[in-house]
PDB file of N, CA and C in Angstrom:
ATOM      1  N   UNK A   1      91.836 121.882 115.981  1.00  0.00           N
ATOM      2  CA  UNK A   1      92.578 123.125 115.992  1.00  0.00           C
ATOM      3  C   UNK A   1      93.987 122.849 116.506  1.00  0.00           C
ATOM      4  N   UNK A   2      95.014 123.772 115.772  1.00  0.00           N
ATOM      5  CA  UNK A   2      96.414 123.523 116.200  1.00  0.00           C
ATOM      6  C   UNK A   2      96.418 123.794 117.508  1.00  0.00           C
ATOM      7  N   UNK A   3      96.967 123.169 118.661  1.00  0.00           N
ATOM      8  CA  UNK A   3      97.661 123.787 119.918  1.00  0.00           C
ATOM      9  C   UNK A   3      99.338 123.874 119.840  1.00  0.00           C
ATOM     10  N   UNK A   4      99.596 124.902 120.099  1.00  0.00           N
ATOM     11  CA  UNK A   4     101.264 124.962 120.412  1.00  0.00           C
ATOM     12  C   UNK A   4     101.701 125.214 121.587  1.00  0.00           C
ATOM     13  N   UNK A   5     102.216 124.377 122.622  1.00  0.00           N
ATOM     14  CA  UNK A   5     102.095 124.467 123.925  1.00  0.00           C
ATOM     15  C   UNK A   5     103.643 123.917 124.307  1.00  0.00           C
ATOM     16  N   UNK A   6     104.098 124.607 125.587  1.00  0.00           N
ATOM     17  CA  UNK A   6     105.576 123.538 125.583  1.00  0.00           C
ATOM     18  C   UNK A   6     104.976 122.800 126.580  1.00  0.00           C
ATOM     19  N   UNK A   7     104.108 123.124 128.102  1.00  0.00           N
ATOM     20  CA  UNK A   7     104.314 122.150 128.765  1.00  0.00           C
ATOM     21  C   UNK A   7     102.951 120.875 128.178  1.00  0.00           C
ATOM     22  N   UNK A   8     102.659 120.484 126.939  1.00  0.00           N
ATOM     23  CA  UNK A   8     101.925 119.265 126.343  1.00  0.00           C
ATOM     24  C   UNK A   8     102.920 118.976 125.593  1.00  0.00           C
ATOM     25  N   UNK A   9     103.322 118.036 125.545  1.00  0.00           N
ATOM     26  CA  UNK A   9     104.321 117.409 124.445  1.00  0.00           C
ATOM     27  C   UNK A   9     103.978 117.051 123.743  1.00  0.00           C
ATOM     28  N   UNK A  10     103.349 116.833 122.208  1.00  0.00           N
ATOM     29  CA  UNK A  10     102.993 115.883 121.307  1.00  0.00           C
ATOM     30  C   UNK A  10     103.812 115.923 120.358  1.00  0.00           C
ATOM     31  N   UNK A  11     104.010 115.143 119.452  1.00  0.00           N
ATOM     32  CA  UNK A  11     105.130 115.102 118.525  1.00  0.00           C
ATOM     33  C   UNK A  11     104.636 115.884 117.525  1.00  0.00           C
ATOM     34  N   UNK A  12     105.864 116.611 116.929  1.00  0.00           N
ATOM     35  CA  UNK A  12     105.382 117.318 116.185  1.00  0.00           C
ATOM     36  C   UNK A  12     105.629 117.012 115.111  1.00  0.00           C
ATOM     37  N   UNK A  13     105.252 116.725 113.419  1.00  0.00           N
ATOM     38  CA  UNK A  13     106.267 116.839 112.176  1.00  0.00           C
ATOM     39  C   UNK A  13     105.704 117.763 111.602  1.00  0.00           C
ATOM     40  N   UNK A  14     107.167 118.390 110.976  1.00  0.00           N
ATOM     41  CA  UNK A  14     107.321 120.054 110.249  1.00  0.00           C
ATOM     42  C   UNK A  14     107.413 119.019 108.365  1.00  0.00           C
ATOM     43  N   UNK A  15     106.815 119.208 107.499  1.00  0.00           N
ATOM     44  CA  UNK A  15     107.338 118.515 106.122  1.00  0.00           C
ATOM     45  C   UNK A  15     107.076 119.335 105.371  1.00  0.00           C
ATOM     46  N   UNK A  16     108.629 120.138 104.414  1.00  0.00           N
ATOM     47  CA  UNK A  16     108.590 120.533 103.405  1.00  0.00           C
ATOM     48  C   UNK A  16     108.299 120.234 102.095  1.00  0.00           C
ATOM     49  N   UNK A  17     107.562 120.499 101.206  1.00  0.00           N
ATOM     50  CA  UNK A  17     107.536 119.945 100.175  1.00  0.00           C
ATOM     51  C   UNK A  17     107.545 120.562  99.305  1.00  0.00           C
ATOM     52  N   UNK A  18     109.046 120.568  97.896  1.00  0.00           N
ATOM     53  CA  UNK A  18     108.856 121.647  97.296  1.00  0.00           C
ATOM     54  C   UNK A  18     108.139 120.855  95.710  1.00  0.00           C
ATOM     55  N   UNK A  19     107.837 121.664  95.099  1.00  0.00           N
ATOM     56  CA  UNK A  19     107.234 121.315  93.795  1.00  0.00           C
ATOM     57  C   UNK A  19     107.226 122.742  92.588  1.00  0.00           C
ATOM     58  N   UNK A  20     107.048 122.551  91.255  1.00  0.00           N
ATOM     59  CA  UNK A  20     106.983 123.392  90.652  1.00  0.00           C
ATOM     60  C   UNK A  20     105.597 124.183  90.928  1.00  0.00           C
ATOM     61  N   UNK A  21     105.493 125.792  90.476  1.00  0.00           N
ATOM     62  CA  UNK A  21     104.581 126.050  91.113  1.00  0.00           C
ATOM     63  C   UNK A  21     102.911 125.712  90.216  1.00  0.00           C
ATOM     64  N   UNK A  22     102.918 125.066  89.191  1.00  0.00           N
ATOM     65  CA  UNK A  22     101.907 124.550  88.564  1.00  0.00           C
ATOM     66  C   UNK A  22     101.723 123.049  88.958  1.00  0.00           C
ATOM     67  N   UNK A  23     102.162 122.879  89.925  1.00  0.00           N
ATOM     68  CA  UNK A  23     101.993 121.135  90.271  1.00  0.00           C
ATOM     69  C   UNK A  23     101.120 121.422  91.426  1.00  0.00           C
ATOM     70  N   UNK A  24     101.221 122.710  92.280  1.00  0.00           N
ATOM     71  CA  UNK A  24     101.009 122.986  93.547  1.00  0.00           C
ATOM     72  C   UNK A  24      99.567 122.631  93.986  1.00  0.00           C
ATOM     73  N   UNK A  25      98.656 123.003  93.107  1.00  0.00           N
ATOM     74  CA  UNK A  25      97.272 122.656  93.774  1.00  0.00           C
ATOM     75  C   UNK A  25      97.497 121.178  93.645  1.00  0.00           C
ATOM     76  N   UNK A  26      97.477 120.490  92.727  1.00  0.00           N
ATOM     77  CA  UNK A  26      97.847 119.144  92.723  1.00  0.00           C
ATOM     78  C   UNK A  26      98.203 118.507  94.085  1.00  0.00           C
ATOM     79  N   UNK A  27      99.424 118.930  94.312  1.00  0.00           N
ATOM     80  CA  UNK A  27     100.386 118.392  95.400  1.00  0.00           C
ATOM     81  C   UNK A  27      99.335 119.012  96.622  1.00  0.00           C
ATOM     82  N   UNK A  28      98.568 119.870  96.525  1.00  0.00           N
ATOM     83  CA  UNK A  28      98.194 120.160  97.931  1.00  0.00           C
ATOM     84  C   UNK A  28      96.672 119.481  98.115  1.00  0.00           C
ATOM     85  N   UNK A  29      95.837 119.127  96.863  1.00  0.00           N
ATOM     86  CA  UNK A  29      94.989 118.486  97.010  1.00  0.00           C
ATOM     87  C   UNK A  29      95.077 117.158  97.250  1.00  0.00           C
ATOM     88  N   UNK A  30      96.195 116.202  96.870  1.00  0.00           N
ATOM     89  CA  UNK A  30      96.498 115.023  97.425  1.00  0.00           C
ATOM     90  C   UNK A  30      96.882 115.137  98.271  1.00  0.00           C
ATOM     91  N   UNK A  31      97.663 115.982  98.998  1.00  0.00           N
ATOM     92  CA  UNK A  31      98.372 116.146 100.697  1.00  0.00           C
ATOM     93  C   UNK A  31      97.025 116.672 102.390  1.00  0.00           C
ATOM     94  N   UNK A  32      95.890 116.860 101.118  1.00  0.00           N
ATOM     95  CA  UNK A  32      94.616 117.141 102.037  1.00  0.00           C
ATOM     96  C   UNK A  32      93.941 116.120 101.862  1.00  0.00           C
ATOM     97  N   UNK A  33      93.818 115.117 100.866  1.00  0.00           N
ATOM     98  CA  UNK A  33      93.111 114.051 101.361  1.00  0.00           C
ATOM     99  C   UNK A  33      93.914 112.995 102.346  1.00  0.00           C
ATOM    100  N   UNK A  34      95.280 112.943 101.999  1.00  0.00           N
ATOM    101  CA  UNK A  34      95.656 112.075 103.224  1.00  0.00           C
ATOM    102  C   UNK A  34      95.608 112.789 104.775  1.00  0.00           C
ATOM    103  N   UNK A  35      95.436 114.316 104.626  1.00  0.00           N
ATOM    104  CA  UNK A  35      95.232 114.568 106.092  1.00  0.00           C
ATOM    105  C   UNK A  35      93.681 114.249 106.731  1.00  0.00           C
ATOM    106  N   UNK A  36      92.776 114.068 105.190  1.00  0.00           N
ATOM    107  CA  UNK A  36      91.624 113.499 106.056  1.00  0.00           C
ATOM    108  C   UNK A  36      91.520 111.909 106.840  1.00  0.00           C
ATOM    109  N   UNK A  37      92.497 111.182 105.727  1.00  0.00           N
ATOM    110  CA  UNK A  37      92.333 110.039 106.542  1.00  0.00           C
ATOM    111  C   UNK A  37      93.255 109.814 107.533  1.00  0.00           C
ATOM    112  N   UNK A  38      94.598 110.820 107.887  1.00  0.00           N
ATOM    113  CA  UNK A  38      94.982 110.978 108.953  1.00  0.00           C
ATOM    114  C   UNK A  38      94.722 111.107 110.176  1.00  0.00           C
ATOM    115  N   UNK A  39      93.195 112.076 110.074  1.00  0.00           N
ATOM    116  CA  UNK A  39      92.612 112.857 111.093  1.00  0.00           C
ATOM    117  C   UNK A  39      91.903 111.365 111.812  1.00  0.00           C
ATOM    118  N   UNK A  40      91.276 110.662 111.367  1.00  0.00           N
ATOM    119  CA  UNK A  40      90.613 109.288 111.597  1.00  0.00           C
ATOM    120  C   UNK A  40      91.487 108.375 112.082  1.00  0.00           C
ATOM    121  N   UNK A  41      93.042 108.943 112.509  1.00  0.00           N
ATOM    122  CA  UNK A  41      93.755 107.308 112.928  1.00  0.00           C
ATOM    123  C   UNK A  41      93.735 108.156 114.557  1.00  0.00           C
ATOM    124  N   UNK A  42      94.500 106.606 115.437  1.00  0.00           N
ATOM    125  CA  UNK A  42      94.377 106.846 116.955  1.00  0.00           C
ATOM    126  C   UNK A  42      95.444 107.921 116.905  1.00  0.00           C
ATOM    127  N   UNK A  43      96.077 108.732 117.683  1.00  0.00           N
ATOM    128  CA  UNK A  43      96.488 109.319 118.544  1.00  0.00           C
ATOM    129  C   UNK A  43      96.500 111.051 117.569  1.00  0.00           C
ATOM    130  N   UNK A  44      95.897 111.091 116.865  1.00  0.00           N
ATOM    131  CA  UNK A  44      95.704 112.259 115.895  1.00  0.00           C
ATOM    132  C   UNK A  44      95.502 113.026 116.102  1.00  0.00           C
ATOM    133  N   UNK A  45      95.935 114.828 116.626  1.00  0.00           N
ATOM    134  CA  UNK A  45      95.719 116.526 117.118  1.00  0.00           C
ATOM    135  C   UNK A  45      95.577 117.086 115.834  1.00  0.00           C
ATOM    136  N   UNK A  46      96.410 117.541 114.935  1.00  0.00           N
ATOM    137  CA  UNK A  46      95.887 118.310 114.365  1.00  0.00           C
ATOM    138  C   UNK A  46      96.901 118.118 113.079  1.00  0.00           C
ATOM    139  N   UNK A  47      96.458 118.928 111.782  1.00  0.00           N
ATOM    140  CA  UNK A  47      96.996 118.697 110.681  1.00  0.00           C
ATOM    141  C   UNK A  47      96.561 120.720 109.737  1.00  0.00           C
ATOM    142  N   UNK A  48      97.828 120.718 109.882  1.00  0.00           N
ATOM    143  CA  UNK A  48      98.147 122.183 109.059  1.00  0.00           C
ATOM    144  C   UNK A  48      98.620 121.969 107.557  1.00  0.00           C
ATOM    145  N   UNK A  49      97.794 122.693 106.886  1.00  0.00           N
ATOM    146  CA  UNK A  49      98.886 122.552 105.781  1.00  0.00           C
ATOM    147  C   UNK A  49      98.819 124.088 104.887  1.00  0.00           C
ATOM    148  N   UNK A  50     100.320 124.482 104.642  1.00  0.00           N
ATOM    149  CA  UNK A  50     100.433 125.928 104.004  1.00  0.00           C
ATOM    150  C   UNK A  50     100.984 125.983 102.964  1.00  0.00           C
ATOM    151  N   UNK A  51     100.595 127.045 102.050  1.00  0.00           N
ATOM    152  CA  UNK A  51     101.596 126.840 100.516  1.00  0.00           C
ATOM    153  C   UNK A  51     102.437 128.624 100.876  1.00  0.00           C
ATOM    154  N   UNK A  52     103.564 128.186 100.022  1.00  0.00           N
ATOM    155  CA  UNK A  52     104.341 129.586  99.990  1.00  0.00           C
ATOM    156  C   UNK A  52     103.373 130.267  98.709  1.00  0.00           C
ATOM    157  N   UNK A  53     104.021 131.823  98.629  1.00  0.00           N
ATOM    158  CA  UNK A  53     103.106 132.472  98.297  1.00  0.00           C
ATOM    159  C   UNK A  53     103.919 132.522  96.902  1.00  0.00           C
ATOM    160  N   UNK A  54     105.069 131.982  96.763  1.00  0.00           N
ATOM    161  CA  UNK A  54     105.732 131.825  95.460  1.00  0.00           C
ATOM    162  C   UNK A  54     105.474 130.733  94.242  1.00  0.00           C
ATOM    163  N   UNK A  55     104.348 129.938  95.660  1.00  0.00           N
ATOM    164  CA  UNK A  55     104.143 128.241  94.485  1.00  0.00           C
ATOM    165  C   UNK A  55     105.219 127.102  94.930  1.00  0.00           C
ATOM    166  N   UNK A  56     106.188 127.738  95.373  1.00  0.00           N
ATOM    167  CA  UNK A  56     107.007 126.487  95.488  1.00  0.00           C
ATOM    168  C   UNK A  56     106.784 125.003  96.092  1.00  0.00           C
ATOM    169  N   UNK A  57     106.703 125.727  97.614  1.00  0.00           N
ATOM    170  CA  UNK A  57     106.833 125.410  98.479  1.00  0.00           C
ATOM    171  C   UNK A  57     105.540 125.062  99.036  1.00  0.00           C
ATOM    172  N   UNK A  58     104.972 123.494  99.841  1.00  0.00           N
ATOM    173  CA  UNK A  58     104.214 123.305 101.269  1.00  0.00           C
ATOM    174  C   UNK A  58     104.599 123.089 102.145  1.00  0.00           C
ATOM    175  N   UNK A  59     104.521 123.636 103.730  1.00  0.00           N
ATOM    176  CA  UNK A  59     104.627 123.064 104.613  1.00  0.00           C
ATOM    177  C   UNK A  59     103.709 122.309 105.140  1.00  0.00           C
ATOM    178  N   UNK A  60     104.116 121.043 105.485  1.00  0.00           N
ATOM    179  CA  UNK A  60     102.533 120.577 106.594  1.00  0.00           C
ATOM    180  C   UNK A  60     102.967 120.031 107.612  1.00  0.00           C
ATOM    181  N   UNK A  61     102.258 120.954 108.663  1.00  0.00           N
ATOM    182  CA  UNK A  61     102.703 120.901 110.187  1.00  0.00           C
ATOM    183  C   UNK A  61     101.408 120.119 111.227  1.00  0.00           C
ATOM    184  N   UNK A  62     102.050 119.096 111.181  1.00  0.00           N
ATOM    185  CA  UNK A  62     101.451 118.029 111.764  1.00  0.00           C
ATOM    186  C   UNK A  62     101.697 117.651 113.285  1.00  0.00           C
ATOM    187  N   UNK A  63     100.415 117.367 114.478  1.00  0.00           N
ATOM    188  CA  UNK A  63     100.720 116.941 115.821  1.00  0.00           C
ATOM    189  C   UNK A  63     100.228 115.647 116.213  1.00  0.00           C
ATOM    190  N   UNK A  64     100.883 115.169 116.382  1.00  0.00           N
ATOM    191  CA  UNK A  64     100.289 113.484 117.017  1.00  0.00           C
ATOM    192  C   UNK A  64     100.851 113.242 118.716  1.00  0.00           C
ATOM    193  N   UNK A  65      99.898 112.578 119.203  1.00  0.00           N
ATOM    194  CA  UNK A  65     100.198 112.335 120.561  1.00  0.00           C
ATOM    195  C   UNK A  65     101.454 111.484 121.114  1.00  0.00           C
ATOM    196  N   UNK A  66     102.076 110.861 120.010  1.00  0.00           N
ATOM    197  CA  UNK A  66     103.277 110.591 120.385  1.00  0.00           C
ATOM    198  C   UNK A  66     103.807 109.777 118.912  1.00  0.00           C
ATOM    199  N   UNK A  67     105.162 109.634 118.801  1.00  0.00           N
ATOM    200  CA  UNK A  67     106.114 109.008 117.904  1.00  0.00           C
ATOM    201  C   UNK A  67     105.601 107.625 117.332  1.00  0.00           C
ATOM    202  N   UNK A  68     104.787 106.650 118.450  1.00  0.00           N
ATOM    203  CA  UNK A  68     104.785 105.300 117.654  1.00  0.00           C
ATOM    204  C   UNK A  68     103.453 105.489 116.881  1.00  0.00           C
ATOM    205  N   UNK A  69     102.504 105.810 117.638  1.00  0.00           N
ATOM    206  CA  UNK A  69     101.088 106.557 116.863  1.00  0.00           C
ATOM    207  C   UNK A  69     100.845 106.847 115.324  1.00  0.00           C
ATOM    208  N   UNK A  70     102.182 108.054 115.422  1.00  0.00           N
ATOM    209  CA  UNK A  70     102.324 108.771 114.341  1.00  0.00           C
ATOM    210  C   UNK A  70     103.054 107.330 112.889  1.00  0.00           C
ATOM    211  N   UNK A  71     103.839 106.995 113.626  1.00  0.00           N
ATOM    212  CA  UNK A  71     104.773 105.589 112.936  1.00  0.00           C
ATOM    213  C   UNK A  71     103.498 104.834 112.009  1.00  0.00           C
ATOM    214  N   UNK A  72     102.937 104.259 113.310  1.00  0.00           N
ATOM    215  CA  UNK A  72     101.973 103.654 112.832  1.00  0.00           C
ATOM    216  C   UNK A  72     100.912 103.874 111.641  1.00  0.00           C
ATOM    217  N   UNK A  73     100.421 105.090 111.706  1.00  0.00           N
ATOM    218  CA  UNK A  73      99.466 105.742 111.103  1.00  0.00           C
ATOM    219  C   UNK A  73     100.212 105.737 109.456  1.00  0.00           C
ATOM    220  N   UNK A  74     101.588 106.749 109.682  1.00  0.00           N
ATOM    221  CA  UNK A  74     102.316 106.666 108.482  1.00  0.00           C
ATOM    222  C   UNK A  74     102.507 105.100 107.555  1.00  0.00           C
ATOM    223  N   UNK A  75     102.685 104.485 108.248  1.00  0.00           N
ATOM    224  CA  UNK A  75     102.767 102.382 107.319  1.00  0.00           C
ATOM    225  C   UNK A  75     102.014 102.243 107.124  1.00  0.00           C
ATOM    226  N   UNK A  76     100.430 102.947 107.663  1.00  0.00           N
ATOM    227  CA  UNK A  76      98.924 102.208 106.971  1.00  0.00           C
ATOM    228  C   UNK A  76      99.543 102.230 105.029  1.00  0.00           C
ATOM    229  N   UNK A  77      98.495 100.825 104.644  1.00  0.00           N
ATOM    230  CA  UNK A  77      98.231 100.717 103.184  1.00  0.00           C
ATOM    231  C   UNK A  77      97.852 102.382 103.209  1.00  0.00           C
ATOM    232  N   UNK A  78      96.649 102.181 103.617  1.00  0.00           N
ATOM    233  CA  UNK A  78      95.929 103.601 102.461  1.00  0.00           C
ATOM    234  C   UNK A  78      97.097 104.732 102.744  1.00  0.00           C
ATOM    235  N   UNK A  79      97.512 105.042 103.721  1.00  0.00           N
ATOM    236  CA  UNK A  79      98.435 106.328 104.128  1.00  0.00           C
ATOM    237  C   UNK A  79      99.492 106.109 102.515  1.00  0.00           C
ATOM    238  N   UNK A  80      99.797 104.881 102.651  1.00  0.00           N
ATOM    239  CA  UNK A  80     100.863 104.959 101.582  1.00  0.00           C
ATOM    240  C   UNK A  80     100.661 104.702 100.370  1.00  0.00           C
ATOM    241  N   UNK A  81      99.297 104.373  99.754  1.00  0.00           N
ATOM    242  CA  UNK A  81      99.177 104.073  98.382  1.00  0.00           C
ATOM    243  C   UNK A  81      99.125 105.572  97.436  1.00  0.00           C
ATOM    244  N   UNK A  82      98.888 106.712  98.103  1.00  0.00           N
ATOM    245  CA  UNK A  82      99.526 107.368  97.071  1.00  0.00           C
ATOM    246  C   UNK A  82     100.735 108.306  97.198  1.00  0.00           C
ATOM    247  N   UNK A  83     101.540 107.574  97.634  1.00  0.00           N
ATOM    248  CA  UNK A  83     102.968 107.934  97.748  1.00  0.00           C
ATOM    249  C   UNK A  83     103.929 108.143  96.479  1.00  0.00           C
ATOM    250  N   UNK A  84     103.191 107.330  95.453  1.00  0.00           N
ATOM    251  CA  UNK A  84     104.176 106.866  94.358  1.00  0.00           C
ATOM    252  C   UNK A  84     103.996 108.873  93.444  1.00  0.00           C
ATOM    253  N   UNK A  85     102.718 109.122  93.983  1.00  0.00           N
ATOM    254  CA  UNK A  85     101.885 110.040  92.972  1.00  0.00           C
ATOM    255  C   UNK A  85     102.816 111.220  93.652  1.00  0.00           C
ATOM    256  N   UNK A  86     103.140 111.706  94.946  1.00  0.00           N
ATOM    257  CA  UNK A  86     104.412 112.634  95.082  1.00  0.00           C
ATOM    258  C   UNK A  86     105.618 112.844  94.511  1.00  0.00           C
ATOM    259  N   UNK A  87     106.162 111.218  94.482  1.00  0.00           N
ATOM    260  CA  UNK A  87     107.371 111.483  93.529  1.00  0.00           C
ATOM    261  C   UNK A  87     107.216 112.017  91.992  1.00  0.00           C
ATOM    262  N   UNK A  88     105.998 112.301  91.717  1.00  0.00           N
ATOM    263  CA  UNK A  88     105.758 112.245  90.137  1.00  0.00           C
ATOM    264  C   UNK A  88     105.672 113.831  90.082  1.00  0.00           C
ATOM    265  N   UNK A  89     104.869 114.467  91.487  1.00  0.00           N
ATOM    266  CA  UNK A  89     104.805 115.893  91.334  1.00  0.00           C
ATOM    267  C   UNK A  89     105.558 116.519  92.115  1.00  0.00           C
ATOM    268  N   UNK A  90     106.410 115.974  93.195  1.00  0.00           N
ATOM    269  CA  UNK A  90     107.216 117.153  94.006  1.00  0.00           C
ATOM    270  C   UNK A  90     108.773 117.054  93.253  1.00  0.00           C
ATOM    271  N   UNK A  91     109.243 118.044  93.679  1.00  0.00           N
ATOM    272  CA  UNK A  91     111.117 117.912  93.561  1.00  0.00           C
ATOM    273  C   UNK A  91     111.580 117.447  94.747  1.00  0.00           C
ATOM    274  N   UNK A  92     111.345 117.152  96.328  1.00  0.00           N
ATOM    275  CA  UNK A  92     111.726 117.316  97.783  1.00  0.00           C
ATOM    276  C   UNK A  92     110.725 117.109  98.290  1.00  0.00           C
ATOM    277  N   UNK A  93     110.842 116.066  99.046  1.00  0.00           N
ATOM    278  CA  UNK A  93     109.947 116.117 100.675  1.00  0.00           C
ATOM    279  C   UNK A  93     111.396 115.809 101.652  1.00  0.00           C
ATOM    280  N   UNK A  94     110.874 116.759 102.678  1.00  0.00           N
ATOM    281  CA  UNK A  94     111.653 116.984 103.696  1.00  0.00           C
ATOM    282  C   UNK A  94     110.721 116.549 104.955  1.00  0.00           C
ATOM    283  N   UNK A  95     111.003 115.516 105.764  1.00  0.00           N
ATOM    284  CA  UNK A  95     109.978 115.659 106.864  1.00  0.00           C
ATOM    285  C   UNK A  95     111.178 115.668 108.209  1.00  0.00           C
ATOM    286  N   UNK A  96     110.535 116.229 109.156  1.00  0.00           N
ATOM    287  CA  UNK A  96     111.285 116.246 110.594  1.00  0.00           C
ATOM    288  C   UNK A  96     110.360 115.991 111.528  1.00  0.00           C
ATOM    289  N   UNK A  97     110.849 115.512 112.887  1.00  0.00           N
ATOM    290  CA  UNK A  97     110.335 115.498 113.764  1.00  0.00           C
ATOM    291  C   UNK A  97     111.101 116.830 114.982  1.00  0.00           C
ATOM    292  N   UNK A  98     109.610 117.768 115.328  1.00  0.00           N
ATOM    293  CA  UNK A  98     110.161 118.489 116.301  1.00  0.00           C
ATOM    294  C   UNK A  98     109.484 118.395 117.734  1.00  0.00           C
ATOM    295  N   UNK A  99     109.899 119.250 118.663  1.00  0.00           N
ATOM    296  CA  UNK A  99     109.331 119.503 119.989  1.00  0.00           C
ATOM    297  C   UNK A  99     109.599 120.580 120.205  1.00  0.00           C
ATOM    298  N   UNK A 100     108.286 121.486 120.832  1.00  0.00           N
ATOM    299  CA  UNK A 100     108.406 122.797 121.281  1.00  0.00           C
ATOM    300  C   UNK A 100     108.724 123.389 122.438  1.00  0.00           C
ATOM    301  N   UNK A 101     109.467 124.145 121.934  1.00  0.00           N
ATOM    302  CA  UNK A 101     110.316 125.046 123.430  1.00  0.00           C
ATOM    303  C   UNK A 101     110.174 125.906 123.940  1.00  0.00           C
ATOM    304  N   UNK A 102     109.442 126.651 122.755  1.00  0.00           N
ATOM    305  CA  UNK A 102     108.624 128.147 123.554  1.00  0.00           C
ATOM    306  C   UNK A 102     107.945 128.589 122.484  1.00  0.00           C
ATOM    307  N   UNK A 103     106.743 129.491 123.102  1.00  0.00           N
ATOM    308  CA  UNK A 103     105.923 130.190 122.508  1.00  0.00           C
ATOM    309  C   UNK A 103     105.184 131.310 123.039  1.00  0.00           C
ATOM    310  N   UNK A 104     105.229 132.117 121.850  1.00  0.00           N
ATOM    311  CA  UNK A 104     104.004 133.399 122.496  1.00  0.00           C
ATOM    312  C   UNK A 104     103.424 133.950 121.670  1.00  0.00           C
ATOM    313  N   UNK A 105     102.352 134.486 122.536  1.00  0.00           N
ATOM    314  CA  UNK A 105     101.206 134.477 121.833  1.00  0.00           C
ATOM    315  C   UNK A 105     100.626 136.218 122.012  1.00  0.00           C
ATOM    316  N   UNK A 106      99.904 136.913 121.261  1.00  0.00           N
ATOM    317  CA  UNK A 106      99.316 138.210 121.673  1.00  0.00           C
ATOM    318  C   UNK A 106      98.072 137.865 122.572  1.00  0.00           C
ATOM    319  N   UNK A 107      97.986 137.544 123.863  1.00  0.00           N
ATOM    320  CA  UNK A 107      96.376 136.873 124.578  1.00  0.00           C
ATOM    321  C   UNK A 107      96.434 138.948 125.438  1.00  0.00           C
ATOM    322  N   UNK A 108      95.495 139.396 124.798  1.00  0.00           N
ATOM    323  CA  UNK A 108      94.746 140.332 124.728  1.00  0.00           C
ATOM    324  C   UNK A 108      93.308 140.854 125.731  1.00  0.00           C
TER     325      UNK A 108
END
């Protein structure tokens, strides 16, 4: 489960990915199997992934326990063998690295 917390730090990456909107299940069914074998590397929290409601657009909002972890995980072979298959269906990947500064929540 996602946590969004400021005082836990884990690294965060925010990655846009736009695509036409008939590529989209495509692009989101290959972007869920690499979050399964994501979920299986060391320092691994959690893995979001959302489509806009236009088709365009995924975000996948990803937490790892820290920067080299995440590094690491990203250079695996398998992480990257189907990399080639994004460029074929997206227009844009955008990835960032963030850290959170605040949050709130409705706790009821």
């Amino acid at each position: 489960m996602t946590h969004i917390e400021t005082n836990r730090q884990p690294v965060t990456q925010i990655t846009v990915v736009e695509a036409e909107p008939e590529k989209q299940r495509e692009v989101l069914s290959l972007m869920a199997e690499r979050a399964r074998f994501m979920a299986q590397q060391p320092g691994f929290i959690s893995i979001s992934l959302h489509r806009s409601l236009d088709g365009r657009r995924i975000v996948n909002y990803v937490q790892w326990q820290n920067r080299e972890m995440l590094h690491t995980a990203h250079q695996s072979p398998q992480f990257r063998a189907i990399w080639r298959q994004f460029d074929d269906l997206t227009d844009q990947i955008d990835p960032h690295l963030y850290e959170v500064v605040e949050t709130i929540d409705n706790k009821q």
